[in-house]
N, C-alpha and C. Protein backbone atom coordinates (compact mmCIF):
# COMPACT_ATOMS: atom_id res chain seq x y z
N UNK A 1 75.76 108.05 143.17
CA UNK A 1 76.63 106.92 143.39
C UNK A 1 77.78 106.94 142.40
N UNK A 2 78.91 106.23 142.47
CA UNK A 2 80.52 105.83 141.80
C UNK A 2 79.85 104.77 140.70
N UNK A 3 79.77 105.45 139.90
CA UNK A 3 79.42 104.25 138.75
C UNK A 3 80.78 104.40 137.65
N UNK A 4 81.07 103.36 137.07
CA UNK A 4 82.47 103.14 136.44
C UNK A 4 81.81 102.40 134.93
N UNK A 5 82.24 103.35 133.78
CA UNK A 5 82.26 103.25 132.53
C UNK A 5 82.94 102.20 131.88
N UNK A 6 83.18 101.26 131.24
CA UNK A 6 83.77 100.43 130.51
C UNK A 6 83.97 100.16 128.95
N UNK A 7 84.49 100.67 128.08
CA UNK A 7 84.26 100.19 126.51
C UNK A 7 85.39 99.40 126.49
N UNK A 8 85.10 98.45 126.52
CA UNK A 8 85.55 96.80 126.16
C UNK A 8 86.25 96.47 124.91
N UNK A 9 87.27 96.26 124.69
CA UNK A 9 87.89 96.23 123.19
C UNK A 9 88.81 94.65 123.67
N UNK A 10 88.92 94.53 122.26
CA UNK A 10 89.86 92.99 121.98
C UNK A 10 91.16 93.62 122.87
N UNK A 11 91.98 94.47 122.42
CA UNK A 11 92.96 95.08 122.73
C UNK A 11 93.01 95.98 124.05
N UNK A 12 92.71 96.79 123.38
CA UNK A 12 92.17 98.13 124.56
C UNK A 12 91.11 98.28 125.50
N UNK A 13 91.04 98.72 126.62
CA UNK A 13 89.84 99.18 127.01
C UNK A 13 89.58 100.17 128.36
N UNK A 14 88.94 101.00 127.33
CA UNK A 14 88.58 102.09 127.86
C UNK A 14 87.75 102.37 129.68
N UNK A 15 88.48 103.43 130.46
CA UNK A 15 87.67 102.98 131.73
C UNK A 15 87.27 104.53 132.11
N UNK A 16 86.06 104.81 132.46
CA UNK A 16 85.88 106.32 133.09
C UNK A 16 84.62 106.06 134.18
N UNK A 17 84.92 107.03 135.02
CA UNK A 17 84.37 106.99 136.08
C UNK A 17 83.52 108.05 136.48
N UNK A 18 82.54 108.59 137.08
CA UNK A 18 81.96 109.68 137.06
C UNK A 18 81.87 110.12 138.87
N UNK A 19 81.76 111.13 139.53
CA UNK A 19 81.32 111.30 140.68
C UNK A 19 79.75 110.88 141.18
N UNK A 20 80.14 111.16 142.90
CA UNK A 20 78.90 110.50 143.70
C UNK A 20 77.53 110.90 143.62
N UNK A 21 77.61 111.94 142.58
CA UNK A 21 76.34 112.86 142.35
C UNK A 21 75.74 112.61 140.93
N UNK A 22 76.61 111.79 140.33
CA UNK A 22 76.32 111.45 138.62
C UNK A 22 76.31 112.65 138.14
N UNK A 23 77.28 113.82 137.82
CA UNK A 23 76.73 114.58 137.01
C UNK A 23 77.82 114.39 135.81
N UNK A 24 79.28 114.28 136.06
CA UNK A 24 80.11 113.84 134.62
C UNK A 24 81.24 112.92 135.09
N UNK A 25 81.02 112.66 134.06
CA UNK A 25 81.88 111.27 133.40
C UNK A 25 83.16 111.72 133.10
N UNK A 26 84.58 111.20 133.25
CA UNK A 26 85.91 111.67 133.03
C UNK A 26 86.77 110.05 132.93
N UNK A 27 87.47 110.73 131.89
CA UNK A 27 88.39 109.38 131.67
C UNK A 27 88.87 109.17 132.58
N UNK A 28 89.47 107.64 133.28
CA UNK A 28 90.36 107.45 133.82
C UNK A 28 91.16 106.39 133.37
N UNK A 29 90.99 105.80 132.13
CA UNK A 29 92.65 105.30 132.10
C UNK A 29 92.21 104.13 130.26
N UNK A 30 93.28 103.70 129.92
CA UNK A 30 93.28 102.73 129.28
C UNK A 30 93.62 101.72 129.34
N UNK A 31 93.41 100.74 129.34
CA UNK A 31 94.05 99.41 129.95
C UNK A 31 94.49 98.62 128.55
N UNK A 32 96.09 98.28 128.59
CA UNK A 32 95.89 97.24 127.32
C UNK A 32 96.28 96.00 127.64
N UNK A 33 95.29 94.93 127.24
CA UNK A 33 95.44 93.93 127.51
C UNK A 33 94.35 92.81 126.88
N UNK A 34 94.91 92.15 126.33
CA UNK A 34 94.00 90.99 125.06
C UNK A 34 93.44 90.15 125.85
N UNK A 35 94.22 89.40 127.08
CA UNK A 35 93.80 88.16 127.89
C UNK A 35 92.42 88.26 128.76
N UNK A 36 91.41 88.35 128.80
CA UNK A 36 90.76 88.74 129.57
C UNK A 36 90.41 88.03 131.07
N UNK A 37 90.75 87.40 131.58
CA UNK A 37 91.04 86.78 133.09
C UNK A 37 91.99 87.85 133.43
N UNK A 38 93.18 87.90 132.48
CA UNK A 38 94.48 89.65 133.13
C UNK A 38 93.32 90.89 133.16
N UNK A 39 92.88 90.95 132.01
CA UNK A 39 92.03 92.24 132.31
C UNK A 39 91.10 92.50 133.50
N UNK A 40 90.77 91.14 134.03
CA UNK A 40 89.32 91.49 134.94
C UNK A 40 90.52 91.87 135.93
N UNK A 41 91.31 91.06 136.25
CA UNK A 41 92.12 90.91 137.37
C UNK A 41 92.48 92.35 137.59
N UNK A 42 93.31 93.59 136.11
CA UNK A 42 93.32 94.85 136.47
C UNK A 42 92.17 95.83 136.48
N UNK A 43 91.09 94.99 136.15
CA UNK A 43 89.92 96.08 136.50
C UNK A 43 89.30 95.81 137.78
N UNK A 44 89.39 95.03 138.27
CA UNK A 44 88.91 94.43 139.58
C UNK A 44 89.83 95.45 140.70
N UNK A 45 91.14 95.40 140.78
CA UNK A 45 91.99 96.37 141.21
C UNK A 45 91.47 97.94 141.53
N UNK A 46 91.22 98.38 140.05
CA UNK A 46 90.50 99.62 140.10
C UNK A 46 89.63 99.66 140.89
N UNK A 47 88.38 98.50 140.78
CA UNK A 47 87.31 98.58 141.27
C UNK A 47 87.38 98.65 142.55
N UNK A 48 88.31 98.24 142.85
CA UNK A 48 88.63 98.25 145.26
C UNK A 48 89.18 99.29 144.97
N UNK A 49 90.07 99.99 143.97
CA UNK A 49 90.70 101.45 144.91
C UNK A 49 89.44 102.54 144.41
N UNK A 50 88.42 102.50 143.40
CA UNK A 50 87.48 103.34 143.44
C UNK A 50 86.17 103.18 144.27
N UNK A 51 85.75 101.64 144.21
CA UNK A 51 84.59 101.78 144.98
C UNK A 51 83.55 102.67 144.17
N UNK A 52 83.23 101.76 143.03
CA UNK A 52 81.77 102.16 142.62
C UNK A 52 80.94 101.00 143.01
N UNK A 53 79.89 101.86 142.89
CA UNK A 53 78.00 100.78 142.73
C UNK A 53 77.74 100.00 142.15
N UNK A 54 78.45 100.23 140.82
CA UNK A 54 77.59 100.54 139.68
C UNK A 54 78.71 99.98 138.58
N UNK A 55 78.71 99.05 137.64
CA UNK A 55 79.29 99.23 136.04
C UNK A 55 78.72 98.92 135.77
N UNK A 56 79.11 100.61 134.45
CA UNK A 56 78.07 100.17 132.89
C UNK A 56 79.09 99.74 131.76
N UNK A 57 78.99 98.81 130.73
CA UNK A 57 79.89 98.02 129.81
C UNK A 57 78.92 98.57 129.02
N UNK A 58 79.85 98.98 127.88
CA UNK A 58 79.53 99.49 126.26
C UNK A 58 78.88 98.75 125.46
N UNK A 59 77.59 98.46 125.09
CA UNK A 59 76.82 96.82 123.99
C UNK A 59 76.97 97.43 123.01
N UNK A 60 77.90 97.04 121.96
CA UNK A 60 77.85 97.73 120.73
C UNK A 60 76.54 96.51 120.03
N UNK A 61 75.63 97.13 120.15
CA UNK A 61 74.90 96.65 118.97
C UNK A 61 74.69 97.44 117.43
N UNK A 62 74.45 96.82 116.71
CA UNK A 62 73.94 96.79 115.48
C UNK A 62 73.62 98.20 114.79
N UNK A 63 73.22 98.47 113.94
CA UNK A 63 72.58 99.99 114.23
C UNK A 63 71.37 99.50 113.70
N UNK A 64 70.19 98.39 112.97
CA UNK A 64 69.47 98.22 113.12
C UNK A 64 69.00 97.42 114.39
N UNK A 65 69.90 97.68 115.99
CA UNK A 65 69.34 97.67 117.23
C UNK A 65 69.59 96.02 117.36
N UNK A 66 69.88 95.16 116.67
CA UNK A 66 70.26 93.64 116.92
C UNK A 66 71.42 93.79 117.97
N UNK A 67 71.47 92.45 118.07
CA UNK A 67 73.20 91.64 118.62
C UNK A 67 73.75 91.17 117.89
N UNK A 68 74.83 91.33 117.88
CA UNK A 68 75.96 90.68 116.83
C UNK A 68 76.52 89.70 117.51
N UNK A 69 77.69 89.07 116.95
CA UNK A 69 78.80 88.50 117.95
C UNK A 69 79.25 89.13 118.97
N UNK A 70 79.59 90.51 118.89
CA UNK A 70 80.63 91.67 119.31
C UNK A 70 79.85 91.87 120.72
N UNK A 71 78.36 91.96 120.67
CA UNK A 71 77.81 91.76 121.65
C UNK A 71 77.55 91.25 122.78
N UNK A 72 77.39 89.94 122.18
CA UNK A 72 77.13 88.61 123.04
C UNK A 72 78.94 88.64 123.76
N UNK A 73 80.02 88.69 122.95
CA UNK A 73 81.46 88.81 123.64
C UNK A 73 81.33 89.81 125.13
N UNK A 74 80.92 90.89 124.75
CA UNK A 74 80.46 92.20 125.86
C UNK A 74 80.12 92.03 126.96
N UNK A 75 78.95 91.20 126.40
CA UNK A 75 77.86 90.94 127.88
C UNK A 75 78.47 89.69 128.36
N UNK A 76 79.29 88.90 127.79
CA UNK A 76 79.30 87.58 128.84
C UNK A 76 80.64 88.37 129.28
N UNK A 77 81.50 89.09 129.03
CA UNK A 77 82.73 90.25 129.75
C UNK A 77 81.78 90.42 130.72
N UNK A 78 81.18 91.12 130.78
CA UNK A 78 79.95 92.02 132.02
C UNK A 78 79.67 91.24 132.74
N UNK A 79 79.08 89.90 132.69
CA UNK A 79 79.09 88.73 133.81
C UNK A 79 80.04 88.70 134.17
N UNK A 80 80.98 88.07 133.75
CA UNK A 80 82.14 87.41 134.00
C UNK A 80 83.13 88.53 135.14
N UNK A 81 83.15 89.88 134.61
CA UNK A 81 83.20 90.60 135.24
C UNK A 81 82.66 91.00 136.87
N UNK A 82 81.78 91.04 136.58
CA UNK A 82 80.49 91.23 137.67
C UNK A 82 81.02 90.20 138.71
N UNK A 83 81.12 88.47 138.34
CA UNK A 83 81.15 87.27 139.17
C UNK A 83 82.40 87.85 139.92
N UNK A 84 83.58 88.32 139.17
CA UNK A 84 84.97 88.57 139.77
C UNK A 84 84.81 89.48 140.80
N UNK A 85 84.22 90.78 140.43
CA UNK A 85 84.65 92.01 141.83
C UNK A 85 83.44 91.92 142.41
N UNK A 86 82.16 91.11 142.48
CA UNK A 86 80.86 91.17 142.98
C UNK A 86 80.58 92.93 143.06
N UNK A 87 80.68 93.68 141.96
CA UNK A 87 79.60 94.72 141.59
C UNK A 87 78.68 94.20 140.16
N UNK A 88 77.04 94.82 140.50
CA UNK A 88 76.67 94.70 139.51
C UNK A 88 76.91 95.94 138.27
N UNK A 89 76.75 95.13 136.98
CA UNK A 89 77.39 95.16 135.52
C UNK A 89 76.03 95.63 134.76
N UNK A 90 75.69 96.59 134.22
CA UNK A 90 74.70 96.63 133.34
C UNK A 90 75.27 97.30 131.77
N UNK A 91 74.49 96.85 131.27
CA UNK A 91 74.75 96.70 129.43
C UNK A 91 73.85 98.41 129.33
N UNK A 92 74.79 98.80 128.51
CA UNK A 92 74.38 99.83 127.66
C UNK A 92 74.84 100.15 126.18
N UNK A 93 73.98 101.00 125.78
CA UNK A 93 73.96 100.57 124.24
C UNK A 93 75.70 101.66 123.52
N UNK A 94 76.52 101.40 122.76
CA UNK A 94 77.28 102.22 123.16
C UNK A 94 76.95 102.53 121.18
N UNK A 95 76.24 102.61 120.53
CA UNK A 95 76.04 102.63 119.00
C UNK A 95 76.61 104.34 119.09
N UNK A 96 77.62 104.34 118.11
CA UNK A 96 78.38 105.33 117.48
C UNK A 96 79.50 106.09 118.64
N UNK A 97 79.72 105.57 119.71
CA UNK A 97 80.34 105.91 120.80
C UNK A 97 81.74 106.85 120.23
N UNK A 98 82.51 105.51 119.67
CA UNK A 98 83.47 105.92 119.16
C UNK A 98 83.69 106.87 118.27
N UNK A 99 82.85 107.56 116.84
CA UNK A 99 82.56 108.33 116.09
C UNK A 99 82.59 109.32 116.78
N UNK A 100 81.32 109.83 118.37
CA UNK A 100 82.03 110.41 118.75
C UNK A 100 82.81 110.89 119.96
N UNK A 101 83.41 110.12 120.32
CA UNK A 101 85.18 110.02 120.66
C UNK A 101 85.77 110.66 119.38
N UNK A 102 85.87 109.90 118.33
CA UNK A 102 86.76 111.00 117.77
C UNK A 102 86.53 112.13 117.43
N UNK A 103 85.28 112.67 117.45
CA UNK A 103 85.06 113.99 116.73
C UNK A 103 85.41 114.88 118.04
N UNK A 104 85.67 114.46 119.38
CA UNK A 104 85.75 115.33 120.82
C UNK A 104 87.29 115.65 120.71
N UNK A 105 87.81 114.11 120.45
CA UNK A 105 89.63 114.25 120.20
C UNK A 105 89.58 115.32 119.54
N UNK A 106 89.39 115.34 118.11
CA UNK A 106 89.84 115.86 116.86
C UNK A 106 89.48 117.87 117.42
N UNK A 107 88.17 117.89 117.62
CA UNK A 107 88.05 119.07 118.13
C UNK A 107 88.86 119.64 119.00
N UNK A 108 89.46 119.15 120.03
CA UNK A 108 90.24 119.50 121.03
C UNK A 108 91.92 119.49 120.66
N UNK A 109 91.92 119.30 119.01
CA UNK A 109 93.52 119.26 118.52
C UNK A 109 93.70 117.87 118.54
N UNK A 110 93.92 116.85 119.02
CA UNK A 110 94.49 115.88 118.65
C UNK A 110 94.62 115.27 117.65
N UNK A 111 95.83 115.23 117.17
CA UNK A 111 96.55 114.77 115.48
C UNK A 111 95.43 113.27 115.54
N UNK A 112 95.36 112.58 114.50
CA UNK A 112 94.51 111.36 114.17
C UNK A 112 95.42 110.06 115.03
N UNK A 113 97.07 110.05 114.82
CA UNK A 113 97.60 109.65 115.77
C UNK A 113 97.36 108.97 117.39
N UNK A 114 96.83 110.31 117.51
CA UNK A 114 97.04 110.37 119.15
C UNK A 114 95.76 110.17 119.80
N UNK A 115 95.08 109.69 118.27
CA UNK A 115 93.56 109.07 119.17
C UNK A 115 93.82 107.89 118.96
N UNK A 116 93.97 106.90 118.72
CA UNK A 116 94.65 105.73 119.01
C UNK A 116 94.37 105.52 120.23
N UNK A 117 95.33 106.11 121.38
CA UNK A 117 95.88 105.95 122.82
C UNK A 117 94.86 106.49 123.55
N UNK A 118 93.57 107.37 122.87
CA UNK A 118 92.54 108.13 124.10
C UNK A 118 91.29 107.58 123.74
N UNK A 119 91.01 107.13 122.45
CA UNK A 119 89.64 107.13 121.87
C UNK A 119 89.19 106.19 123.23
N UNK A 120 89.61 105.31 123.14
CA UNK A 120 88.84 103.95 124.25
C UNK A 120 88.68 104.59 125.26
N UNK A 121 89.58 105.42 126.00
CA UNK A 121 88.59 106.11 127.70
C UNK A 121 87.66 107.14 127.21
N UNK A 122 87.88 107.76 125.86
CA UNK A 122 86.55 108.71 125.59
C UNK A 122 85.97 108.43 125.26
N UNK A 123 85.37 106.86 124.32
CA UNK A 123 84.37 106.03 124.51
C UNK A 123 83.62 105.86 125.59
N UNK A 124 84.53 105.62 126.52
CA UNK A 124 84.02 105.27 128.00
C UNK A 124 83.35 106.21 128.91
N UNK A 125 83.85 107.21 128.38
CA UNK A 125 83.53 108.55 128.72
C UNK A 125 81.61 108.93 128.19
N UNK A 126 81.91 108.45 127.34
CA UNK A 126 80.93 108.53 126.02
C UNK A 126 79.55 107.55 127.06
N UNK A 127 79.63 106.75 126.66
CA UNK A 127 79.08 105.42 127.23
C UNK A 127 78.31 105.49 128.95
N UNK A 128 79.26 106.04 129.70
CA UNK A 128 78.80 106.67 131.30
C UNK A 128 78.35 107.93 131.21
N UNK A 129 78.75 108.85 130.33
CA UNK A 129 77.50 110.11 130.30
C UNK A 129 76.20 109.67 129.60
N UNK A 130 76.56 108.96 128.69
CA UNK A 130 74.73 108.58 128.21
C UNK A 130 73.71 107.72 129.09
N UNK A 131 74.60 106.96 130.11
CA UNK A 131 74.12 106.44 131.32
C UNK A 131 73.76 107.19 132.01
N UNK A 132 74.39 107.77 132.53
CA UNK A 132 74.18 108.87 133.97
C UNK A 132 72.70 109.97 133.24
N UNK A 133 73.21 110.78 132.32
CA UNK A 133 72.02 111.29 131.59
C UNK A 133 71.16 110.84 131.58
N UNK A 134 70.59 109.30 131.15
CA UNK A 134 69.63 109.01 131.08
C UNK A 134 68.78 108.81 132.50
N UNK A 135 69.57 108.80 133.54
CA UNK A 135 68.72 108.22 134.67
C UNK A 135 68.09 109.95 135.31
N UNK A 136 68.35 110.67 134.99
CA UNK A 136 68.13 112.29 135.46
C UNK A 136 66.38 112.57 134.85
């Protein structure tokens, strides 16, 4: 099935999508936008021109495995989400996502710069392969 990646940021947020067979995950875009009613509204968009099953949203928890604030923000995104394009939203754990996002940038050349503008879809990236993986 079309399952669609999400890492959720104040600012940014990261979106990747994987094929109908789940085998990889590939960026598809960054979205910037703080307001989140604008954000659902342009992820909702996506969601009719891709037609997934399936979103998974990034739970940054804790690294001793709690919820934080940052969390609880996430998951009520993931409802709130969910209520808007009627796909279901499931929480996944996204602990060290970003770390590595950057170590994939950095390997592949990108100046420290220019992860700025990619880290969030290779989060996302990050986040829907540890999904998809896990269900195999």
């Amino acid at each position: 099935m079309i399952i669609l990646g999400i890492d959720y940021g104040d600012v940014r947020t990261g979106v990747s999508v994987c094929d109908k067979f789940e085998m990889l995950a590939v960026p598809l875009m960054v979205i910037k936008e703080n307001y989140e009613p604008k954000l659902i509204e342009k992820l909702c968009t996506v969601i009719n021109e891709k037609k997934p099953e399936l979103i998974v949203v990034g739970l940054p928890k804790n690294m001793d495995g709690s919820c934080g604030f940052r969390a609880e923000a996430c998951t009520a995104f993931g409802e709130n989400l969910s209520s808007a394009c009627g796909v279901p939203v499931k929480m996944w754990d996204e602990r060290l996502t970003s770390v590595i996002a950057h170590r994939q940038l950095h390997a592949t050349g990108k100046k420290e710069k220019q992860h700025k503008s990619n880290v969030d879809a290779a989060s996302a990236v990050e986040i829907l392969q540890s999904f998809i993986d896990s269900r195999k």
